[in-house]
C-alpha atoms as a PDB file:
ATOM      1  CA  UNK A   1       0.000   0.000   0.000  1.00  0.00           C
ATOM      2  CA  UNK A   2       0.888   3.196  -0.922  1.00  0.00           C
ATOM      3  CA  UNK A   3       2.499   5.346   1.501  1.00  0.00           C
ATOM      4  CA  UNK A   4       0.529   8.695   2.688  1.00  0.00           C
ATOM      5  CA  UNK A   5       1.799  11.871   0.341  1.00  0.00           C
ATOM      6  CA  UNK A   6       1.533  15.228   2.192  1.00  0.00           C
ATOM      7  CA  UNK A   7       4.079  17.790   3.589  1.00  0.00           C
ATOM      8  CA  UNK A   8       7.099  16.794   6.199  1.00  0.00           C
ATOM      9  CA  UNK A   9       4.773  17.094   9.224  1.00  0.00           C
ATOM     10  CA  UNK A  10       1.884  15.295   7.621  1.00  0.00           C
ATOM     11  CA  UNK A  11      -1.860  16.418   6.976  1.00  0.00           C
ATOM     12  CA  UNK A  12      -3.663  17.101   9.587  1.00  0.00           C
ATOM     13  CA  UNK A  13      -7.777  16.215   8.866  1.00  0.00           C
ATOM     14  CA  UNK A  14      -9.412  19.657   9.126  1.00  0.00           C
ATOM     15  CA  UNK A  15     -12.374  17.726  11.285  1.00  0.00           C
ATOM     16  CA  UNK A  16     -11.500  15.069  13.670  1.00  0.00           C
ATOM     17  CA  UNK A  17     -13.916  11.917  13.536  1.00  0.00           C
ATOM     18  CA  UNK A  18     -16.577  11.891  15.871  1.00  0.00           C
ATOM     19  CA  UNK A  19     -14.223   8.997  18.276  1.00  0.00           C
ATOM     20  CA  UNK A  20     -11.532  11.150  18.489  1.00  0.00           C
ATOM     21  CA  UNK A  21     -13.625  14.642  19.283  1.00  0.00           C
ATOM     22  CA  UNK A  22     -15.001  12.303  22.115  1.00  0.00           C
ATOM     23  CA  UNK A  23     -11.772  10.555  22.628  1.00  0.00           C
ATOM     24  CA  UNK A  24     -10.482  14.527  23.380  1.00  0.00           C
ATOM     25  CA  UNK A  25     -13.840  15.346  25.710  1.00  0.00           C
ATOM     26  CA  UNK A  26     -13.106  12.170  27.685  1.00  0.00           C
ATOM     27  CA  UNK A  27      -9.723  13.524  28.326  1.00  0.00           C
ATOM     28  CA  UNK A  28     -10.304  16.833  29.326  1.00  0.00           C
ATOM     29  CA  UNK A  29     -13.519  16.541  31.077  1.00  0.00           C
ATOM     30  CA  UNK A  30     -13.422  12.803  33.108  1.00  0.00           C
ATOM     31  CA  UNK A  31      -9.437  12.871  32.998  1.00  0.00           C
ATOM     32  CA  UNK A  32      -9.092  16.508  33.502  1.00  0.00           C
ATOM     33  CA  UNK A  33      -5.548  16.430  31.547  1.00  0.00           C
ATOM     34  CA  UNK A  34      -3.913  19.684  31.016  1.00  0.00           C
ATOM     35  CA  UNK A  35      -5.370  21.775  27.653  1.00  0.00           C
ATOM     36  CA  UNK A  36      -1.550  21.449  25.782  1.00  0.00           C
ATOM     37  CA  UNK A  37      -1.705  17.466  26.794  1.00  0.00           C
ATOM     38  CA  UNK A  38      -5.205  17.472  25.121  1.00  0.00           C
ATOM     39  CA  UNK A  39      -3.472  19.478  22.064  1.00  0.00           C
ATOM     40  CA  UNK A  40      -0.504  16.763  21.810  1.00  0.00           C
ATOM     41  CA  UNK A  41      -3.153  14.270  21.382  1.00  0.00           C
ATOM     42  CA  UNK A  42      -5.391  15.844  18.964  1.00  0.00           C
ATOM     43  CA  UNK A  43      -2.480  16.459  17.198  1.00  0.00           C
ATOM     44  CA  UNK A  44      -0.990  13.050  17.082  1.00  0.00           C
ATOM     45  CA  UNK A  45      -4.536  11.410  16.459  1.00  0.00           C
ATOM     46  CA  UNK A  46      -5.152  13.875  13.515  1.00  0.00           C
ATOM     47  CA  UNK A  47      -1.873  12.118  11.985  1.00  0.00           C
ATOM     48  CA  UNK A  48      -3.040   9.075  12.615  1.00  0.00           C
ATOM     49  CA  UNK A  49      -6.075   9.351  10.626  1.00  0.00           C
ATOM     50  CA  UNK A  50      -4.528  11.730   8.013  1.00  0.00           C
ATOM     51  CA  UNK A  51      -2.140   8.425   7.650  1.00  0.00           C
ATOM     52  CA  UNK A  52      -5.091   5.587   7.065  1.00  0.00           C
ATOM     53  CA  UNK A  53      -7.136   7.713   4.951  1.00  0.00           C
ATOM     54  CA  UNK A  54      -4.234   6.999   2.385  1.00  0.00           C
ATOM     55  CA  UNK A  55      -3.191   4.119   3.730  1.00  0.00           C
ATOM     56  CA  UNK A  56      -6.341   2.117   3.138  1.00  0.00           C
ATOM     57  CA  UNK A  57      -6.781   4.412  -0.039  1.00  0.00           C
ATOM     58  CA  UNK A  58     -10.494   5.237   1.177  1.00  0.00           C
ATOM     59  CA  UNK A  59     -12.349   7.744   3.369  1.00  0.00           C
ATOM     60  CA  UNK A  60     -15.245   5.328   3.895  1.00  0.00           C
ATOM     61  CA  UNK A  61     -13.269   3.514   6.667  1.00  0.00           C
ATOM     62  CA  UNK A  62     -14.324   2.775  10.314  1.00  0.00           C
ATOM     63  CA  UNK A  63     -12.049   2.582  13.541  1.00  0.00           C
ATOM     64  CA  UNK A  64     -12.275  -1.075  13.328  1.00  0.00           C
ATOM     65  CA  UNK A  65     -10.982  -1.579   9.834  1.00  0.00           C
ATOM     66  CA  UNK A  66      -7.444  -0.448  11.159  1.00  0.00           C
ATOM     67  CA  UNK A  67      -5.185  -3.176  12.216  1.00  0.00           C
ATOM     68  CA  UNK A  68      -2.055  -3.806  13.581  1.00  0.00           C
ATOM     69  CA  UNK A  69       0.173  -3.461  10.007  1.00  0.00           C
ATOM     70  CA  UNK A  70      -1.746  -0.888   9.424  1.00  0.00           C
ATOM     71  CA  UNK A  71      -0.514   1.128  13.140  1.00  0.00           C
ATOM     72  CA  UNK A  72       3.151  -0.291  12.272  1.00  0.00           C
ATOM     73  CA  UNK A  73       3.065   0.980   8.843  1.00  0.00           C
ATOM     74  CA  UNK A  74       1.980   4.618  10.839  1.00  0.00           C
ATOM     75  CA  UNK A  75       5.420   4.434  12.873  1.00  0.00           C
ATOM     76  CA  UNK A  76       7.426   3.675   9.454  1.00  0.00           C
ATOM     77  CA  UNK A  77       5.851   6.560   7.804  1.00  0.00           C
ATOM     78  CA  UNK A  78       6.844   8.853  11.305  1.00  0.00           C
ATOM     79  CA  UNK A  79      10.362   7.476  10.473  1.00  0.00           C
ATOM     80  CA  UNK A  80      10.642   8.294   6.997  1.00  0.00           C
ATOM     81  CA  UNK A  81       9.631  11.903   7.643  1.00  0.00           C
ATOM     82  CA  UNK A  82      12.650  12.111  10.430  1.00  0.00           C
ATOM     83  CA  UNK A  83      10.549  11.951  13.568  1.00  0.00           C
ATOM     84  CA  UNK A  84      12.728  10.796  16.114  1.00  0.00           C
ATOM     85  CA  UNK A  85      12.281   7.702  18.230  1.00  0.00           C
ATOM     86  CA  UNK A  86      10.986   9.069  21.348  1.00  0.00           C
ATOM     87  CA  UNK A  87       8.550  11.041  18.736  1.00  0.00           C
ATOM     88  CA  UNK A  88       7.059   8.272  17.624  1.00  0.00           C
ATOM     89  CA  UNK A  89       6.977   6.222  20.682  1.00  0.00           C
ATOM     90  CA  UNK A  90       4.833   9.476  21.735  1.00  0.00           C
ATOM     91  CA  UNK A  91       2.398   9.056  18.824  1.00  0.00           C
ATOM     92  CA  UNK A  92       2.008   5.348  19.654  1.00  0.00           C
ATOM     93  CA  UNK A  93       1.242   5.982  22.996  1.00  0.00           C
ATOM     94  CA  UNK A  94      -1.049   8.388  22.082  1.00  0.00           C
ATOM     95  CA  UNK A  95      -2.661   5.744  19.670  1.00  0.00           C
ATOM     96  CA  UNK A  96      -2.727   3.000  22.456  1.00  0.00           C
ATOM     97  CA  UNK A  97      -4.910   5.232  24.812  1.00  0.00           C
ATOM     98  CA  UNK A  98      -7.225   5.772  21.621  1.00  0.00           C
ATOM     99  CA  UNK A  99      -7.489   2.442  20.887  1.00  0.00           C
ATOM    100  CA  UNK A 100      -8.152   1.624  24.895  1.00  0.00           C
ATOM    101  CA  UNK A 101     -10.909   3.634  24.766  1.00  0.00           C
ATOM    102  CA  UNK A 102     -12.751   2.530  21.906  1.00  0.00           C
ATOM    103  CA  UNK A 103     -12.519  -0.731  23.054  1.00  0.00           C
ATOM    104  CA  UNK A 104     -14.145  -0.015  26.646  1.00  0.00           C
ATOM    105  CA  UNK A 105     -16.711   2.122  24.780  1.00  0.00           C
ATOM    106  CA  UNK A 106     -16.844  -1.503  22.643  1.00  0.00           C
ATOM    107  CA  UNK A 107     -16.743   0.429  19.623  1.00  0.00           C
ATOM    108  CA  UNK A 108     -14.323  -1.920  18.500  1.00  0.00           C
ATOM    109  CA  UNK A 109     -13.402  -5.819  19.388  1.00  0.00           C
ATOM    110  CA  UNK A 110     -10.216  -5.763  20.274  1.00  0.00           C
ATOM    111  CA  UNK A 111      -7.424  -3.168  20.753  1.00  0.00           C
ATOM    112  CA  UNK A 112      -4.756  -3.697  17.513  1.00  0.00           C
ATOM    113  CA  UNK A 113      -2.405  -1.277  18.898  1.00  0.00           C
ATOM    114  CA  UNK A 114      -1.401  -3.465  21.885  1.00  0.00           C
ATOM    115  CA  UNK A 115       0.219  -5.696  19.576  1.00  0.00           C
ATOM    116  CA  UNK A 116       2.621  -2.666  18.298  1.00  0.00           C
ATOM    117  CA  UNK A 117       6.160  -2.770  19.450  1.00  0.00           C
ATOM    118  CA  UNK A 118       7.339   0.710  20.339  1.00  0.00           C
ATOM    119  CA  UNK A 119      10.697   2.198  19.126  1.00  0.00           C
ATOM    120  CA  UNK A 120      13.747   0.925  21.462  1.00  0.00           C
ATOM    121  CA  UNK A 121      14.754   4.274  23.365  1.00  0.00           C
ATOM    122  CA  UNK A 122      17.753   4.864  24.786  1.00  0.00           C
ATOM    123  CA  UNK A 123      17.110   6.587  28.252  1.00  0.00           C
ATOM    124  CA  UNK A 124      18.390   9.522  28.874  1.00  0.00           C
ATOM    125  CA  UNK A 125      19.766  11.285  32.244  1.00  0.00           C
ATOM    126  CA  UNK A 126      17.890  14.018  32.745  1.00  0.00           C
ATOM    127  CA  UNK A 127      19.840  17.458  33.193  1.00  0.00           C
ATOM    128  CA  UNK A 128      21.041  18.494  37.061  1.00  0.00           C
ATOM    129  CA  UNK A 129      23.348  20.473  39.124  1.00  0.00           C
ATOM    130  CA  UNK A 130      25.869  19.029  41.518  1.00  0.00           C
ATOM    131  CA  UNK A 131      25.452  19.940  45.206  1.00  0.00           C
ATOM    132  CA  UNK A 132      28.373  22.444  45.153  1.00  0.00           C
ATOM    133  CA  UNK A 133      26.863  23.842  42.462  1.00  0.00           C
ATOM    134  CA  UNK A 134      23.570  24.299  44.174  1.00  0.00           C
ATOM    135  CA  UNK A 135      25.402  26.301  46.914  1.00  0.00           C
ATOM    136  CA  UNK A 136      26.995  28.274  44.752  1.00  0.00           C
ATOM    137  CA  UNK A 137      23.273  28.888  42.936  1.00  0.00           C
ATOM    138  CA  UNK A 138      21.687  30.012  46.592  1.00  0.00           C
ATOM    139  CA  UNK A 139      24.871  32.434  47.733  1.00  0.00           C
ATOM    140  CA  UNK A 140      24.213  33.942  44.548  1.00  0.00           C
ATOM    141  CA  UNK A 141      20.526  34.238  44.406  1.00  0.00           C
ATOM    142  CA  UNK A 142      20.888  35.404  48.662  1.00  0.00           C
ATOM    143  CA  UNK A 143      23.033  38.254  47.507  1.00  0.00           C
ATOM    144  CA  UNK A 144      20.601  39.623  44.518  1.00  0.00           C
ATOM    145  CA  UNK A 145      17.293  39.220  47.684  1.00  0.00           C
ATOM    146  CA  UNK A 146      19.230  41.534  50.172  1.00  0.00           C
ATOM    147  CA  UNK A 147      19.014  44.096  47.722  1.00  0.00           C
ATOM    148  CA  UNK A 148      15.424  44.082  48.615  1.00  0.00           C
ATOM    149  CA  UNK A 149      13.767  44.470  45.030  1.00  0.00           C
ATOM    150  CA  UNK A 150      11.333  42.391  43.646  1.00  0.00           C
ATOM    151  CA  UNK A 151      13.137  40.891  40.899  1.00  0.00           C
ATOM    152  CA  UNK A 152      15.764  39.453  43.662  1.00  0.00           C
ATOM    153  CA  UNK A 153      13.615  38.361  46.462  1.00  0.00           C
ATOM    154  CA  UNK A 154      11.076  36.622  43.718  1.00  0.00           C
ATOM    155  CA  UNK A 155      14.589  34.558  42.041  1.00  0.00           C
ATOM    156  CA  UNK A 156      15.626  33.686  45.718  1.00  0.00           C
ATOM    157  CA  UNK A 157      12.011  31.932  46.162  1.00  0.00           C
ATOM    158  CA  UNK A 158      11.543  30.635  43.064  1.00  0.00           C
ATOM    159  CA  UNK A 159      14.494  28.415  43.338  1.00  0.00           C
ATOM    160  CA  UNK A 160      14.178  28.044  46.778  1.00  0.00           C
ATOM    161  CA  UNK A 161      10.446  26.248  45.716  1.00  0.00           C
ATOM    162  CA  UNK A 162      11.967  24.508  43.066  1.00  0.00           C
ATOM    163  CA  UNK A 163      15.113  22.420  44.277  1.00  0.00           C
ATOM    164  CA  UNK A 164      13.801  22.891  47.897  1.00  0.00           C
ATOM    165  CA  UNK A 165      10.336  20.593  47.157  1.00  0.00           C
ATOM    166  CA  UNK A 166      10.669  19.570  43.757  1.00  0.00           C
ATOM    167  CA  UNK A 167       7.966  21.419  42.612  1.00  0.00           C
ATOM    168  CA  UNK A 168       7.105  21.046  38.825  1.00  0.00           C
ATOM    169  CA  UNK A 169       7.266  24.698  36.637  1.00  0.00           C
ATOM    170  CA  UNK A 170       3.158  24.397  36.228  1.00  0.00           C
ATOM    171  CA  UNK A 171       2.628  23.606  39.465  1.00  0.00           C
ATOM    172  CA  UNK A 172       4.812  26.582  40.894  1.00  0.00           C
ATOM    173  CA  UNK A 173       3.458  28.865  38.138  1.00  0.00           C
ATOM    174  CA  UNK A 174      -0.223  27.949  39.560  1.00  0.00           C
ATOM    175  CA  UNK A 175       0.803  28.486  43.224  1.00  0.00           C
ATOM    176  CA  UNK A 176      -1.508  30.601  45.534  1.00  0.00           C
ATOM    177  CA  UNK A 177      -0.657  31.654  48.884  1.00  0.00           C
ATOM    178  CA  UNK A 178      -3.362  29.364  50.483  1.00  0.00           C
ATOM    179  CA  UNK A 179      -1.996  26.295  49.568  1.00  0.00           C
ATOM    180  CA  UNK A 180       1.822  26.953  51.539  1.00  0.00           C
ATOM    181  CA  UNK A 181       1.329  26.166  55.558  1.00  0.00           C
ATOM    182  CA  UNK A 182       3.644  27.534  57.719  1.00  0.00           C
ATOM    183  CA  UNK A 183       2.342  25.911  61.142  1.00  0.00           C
ATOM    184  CA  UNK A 184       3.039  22.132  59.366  1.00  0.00           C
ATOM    185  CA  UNK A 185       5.699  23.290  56.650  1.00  0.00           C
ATOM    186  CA  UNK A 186       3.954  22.246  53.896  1.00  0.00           C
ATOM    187  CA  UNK A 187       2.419  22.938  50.392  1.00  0.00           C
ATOM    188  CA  UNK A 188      -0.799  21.187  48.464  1.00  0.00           C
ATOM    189  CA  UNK A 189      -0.116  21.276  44.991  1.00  0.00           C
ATOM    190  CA  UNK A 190      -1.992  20.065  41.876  1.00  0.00           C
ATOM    191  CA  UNK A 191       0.005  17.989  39.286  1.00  0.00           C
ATOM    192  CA  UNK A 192      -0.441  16.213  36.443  1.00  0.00           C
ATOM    193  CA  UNK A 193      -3.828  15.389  36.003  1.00  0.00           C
ATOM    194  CA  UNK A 194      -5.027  17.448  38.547  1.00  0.00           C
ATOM    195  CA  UNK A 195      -3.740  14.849  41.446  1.00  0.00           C
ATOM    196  CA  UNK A 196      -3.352  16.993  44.152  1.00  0.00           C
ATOM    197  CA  UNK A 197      -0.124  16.109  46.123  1.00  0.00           C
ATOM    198  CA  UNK A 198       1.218  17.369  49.674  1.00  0.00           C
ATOM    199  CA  UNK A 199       5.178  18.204  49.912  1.00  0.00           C
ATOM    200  CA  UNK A 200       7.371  19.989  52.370  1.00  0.00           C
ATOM    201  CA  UNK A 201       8.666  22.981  52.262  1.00  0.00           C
ATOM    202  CA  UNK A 202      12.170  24.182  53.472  1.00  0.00           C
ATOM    203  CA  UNK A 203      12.527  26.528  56.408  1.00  0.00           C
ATOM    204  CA  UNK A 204      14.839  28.875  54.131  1.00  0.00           C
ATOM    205  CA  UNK A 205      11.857  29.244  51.654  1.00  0.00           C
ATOM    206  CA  UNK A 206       9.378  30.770  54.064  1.00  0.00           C
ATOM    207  CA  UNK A 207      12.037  32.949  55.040  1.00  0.00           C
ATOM    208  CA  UNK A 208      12.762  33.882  51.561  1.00  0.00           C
ATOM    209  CA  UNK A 209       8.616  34.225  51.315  1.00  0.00           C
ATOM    210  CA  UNK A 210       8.830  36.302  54.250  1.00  0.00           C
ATOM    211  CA  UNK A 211      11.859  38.660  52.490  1.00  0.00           C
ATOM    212  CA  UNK A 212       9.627  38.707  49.417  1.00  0.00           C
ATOM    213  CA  UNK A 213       5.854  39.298  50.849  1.00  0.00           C
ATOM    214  CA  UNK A 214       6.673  43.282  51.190  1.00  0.00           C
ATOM    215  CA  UNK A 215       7.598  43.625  47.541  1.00  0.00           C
ATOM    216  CA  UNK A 216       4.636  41.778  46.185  1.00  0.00           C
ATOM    217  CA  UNK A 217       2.516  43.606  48.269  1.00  0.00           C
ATOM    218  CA  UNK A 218       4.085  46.868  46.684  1.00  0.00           C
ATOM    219  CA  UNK A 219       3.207  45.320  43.399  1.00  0.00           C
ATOM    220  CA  UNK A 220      -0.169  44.623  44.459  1.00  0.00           C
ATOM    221  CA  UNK A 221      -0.810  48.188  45.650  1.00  0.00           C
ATOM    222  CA  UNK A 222       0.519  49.310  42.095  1.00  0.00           C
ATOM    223  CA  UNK A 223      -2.465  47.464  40.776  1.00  0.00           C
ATOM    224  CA  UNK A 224      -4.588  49.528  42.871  1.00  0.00           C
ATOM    225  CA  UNK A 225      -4.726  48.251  46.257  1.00  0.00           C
ATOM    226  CA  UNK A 226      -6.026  44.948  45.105  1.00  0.00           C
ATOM    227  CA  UNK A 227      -5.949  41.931  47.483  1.00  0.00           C
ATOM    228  CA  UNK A 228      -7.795  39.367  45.416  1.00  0.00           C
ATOM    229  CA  UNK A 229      -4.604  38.322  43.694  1.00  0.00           C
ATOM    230  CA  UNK A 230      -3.409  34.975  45.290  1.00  0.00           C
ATOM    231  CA  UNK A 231      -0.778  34.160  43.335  1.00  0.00           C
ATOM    232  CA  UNK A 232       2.750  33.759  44.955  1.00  0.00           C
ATOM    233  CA  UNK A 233       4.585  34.865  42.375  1.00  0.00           C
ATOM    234  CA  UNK A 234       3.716  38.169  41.033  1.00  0.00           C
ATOM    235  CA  UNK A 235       5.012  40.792  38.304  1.00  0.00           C
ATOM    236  CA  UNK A 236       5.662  44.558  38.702  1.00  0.00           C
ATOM    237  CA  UNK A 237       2.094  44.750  37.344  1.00  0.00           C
ATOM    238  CA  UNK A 238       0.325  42.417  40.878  1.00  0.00           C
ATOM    239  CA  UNK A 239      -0.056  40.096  38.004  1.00  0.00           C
ATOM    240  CA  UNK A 240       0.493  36.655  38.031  1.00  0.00           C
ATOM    241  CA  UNK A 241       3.968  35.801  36.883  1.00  0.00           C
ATOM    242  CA  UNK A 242       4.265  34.164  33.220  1.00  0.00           C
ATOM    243  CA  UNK A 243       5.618  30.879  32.789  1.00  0.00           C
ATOM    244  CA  UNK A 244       8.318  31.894  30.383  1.00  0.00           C
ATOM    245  CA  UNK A 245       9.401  34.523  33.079  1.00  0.00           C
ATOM    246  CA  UNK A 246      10.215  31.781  35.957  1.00  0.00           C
ATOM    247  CA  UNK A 247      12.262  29.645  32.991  1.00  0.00           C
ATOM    248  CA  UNK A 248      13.770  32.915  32.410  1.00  0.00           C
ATOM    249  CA  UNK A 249      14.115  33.812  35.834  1.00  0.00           C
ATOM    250  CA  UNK A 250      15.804  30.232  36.482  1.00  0.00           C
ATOM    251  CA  UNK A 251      18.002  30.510  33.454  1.00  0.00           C
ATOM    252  CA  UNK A 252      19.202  33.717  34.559  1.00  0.00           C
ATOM    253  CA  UNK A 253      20.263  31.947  38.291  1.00  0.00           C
ATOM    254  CA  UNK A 254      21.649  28.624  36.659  1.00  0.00           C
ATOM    255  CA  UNK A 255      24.111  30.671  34.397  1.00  0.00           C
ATOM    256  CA  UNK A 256      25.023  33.226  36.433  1.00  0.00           C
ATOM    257  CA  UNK A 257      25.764  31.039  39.287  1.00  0.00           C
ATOM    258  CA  UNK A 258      27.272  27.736  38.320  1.00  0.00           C
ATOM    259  CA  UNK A 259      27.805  28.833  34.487  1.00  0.00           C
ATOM    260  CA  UNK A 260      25.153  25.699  33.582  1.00  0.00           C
ATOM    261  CA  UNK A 261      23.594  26.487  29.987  1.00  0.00           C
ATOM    262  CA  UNK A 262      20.976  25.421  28.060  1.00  0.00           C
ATOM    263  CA  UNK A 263      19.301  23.661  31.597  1.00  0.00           C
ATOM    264  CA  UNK A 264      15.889  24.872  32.699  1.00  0.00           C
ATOM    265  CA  UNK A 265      13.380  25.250  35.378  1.00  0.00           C
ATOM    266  CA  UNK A 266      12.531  21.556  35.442  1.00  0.00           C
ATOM    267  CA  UNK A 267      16.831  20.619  36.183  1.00  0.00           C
ATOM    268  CA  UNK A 268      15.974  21.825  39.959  1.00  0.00           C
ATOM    269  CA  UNK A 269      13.668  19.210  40.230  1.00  0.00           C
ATOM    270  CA  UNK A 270      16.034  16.900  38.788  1.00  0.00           C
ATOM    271  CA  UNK A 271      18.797  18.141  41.053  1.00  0.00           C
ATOM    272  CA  UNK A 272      16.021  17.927  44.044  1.00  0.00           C
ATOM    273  CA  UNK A 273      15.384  14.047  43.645  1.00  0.00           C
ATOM    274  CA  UNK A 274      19.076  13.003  42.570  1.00  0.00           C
ATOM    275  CA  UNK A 275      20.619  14.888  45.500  1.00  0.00           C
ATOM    276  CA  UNK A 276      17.832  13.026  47.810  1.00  0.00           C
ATOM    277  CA  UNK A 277      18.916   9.682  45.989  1.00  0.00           C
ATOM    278  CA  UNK A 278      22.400  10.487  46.845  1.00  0.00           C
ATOM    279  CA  UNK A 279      21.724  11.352  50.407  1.00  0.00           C
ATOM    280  CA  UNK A 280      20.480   7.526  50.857  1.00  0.00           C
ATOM    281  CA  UNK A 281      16.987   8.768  50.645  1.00  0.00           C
ATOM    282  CA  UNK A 282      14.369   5.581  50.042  1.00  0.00           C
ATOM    283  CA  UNK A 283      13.066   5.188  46.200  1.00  0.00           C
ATOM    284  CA  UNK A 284       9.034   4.993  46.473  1.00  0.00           C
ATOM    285  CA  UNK A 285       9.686   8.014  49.178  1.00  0.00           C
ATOM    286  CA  UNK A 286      11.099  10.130  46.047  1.00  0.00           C
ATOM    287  CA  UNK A 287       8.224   8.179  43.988  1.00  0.00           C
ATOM    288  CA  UNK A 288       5.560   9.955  46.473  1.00  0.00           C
ATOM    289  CA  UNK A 289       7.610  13.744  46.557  1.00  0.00           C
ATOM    290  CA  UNK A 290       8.030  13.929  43.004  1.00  0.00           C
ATOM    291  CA  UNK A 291       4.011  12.966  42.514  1.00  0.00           C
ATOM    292  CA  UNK A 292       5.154  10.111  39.947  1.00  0.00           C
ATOM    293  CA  UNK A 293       2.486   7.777  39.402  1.00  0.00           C
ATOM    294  CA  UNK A 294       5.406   4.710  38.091  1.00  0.00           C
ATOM    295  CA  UNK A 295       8.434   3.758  40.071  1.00  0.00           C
ATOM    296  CA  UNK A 296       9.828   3.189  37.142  1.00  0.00           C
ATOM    297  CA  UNK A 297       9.789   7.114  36.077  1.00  0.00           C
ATOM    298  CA  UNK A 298      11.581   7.377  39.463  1.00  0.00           C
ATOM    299  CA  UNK A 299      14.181   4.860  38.803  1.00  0.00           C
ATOM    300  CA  UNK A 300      16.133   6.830  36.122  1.00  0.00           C
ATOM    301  CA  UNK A 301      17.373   8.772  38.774  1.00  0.00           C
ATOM    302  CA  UNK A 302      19.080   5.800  40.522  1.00  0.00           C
ATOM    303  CA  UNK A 303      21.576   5.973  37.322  1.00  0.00           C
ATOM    304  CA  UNK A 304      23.478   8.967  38.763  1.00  0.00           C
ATOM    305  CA  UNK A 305      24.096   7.389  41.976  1.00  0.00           C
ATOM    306  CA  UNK A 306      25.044   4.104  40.941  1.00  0.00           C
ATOM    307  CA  UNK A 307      27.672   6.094  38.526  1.00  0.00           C
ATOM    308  CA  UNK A 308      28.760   8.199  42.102  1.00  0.00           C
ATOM    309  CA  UNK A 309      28.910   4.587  43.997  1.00  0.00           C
ATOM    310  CA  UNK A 310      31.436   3.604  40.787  1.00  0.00           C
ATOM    311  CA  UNK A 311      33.189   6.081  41.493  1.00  0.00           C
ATOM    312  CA  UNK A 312      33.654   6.007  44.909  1.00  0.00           C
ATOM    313  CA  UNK A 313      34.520   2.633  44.746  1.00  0.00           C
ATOM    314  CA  UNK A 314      37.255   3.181  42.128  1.00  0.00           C
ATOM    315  CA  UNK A 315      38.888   6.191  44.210  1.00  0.00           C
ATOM    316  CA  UNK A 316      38.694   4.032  47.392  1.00  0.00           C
ATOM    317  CA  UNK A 317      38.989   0.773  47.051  1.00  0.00           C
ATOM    318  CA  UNK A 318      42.747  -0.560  46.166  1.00  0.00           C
ATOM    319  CA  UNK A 319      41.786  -3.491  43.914  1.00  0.00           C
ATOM    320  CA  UNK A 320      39.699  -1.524  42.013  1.00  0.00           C
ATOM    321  CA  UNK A 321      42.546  -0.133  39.923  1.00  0.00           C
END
C-alpha cells in the first residue's frame, strides 16, 4: 500500500472523527488532563487518521478496519519523515490510549495497537546540578534578595520552591498563597492530572517568602490596592507571573551562578530528587515527593548514583585499579 503523500509534518484532517472529538472530551472533562496534553493528542490522532485515509486508499473507513500493520506501517511513515524515536513512541502511545478507549466504549473488538512494538529508546539522564553547584546557585541568588527588590527576592524563592520541594514549573506557576502552611511546613499542589499532592517545604523558603511578601505587596498596591490576587509569584504589574518569566528567571540563576547552559526550570527538580537519591533517601519516598504515578519514572534517577557509587569505589577501594 501506498504510503501517505503530504508535507514533512503530515496532513492534519481539518475535522477530527466523531471517536476522536469524544476521545479529546473524555480527556479533558473525566481525565481533567492539562489543555496542551489534550493538544498533543489531537495532534498526534489527527496524523493518525490523516495516515489511514491513504493508507487504506479510502475515506469510507471505520475505527475497526485499522489493524495492527496498518498502526506499524503509521510508525514507518513517522520514520521516513525524520521523527525521532521518542517522537514516535509518543504518537504510539497516544494511539494505544485511543485504541483503549474505543474498546471499553466496545466500539471496536479488540485493541490492535497493543500488539505494536514501540521504538527501542535509549534513556536519557535528565539534566542536574551538583550539590556544590547548588550552593553556589543560593549564595548567589541570597546576595541579589538583600538588595530588597522584587526581581531578587522573587529569584531567591523561586528556586528556593523549586530544588527545595521539587515542585514542577506548572505547578509553581499555579501556586496561591493558600496552599503553603507555615504551622506544618507544607504545600498542596496540583500535578499532572489534577492529582493533588502534599510536599514539604524548606525553612529557608518561608524565610525567603517572608523577604519577598513586602515587595509583592508593593506590586499589588501598584495594581490599585487589590488583594484578590493569590498568586505567589507576582510581576511589577500584581499580576500573576508568566511561565516563560520563571524559565527565564531560572536561566538567569543557573548561568550566572554555576555557568550551567541550556538547563531549565525543570533541572531543579532533577537536582532535588538526585541529591535526595544520593543522600540515601528511600526510592518509592522520592516516587511519592516527586508525585510520579510509576516507580519506574523514578528509577532513572538511581543511574546517577550508581555512577557516584562507581566512582567512589574506584577512588577508594585498592583493587579496584
Amino acid at each position: 500500500m501506498a504510503a501517505p503523500s503530504g508535507s514533512e509534518h503530515g496532513k492534519a484532517s481539518p475535522l477530527l472523527r466523531p471517536e476522536i472529538a469524544e476521545f479529546l472530551r473524555h480527556l479533558t472533562d473525566e481525565r481533567q488532563l492539562s489543555p496542551n496534553t489534550v493538544r498533543a493528542y489531537r495532534q498526534d490522532l489527527s496524523e493518525l487518521e490523516a495516515f489511514v485515509d491513504d493508507y487504506l486508499g479510502r475515506s469510507d473507513w471505520e475505527w475497526k478496519d485499522v489493524d495492527r500493520l496498518a498502526l506499524r506501517g503509521f510508525l514507518g511513515w513517522c520514520r521516513r519523515r525524520g521523527r525521532s524515536k521518542r517522537t514516535a513512541a509518543r504518537k504510539l502511545s497516544s494511539t494505544r490510549m485511543f485504541f483503549r478507549f474505543l474498546h471499553q466504549e466496545e466500539r471496536i473488538s479488540a485493541n490492535p495497537a497493543r500488539a505494536v512494538r514501540a521504538p527501542k529508546i535509549e534513556r536519557r539522564l535528565p539534566g542536574h546540578l551538583t550539590s556544590a553547584d547548588m550552593t553556589a546557585v543560593f549564595e548567589a541568588a541570597a546576595e541579589r534578595a538583600a538588595q530588597n527588590t522584587l526581581q531578587g527576592a522573587r529569584d531567591l524563592l523561586i528556586l528556593e520552591l523549586l530544588y527545595g520541594s521539587g515542585l514542577r514549573l506548572s505547578e509553581l506557576h499555579g501556586l496561591d498563597l493558600t496552599a503553603l502552611d507555615r504551622r506544618s511546613g507544607l504545600v498542596r499542589v496540583m500535578g499532572k492530572g489534577r492529582k493533588e499532592r502534599i510536599v514539604p517545604v524548606t525553612r529557608s523558603a518561608f524565610a525567603a517568602l517572608d523577604r519577598y511578601e513586602p515587595r509583592r505587596q508593593e506590586a499589588l498596591a501598584r495594581r490599585g490596592g487589590s488583594a484578590a490576587e493569590k498568586s505567589v509569584l507576582v510581576n511589577a504589574r500584581g499580576t500573576r507571573l508568566s511561565r516563560r518569566s520563571i524559565q527565564e528567571s531560572v536561566r538567569r540563576s543557573l548561568e550566572t551562578a554555576a555557568g550551567a547552559h541550556g538547563l531549565s526550570a525543570h533541572a531543579l527538580r532533577h537536582s532535588f530528587a538526585t541529591h535526595l537519591l544520593e543522600n540515601g533517601a528511600d526510592l518509592m519516598a522520592v516516587k511519592e515527593l516527586l508525585g510520579h504515578v510509576s516507580l519506574s519514572t523514578t528509577q532513572i534517577y538511581t543511574h546517577t548514583t550508581r555512577e557516584r557509587l562507581l566512582r567512589v569505589y574506584r577512588d577508594a577501594h585498592p583493587r579496584s585499579r
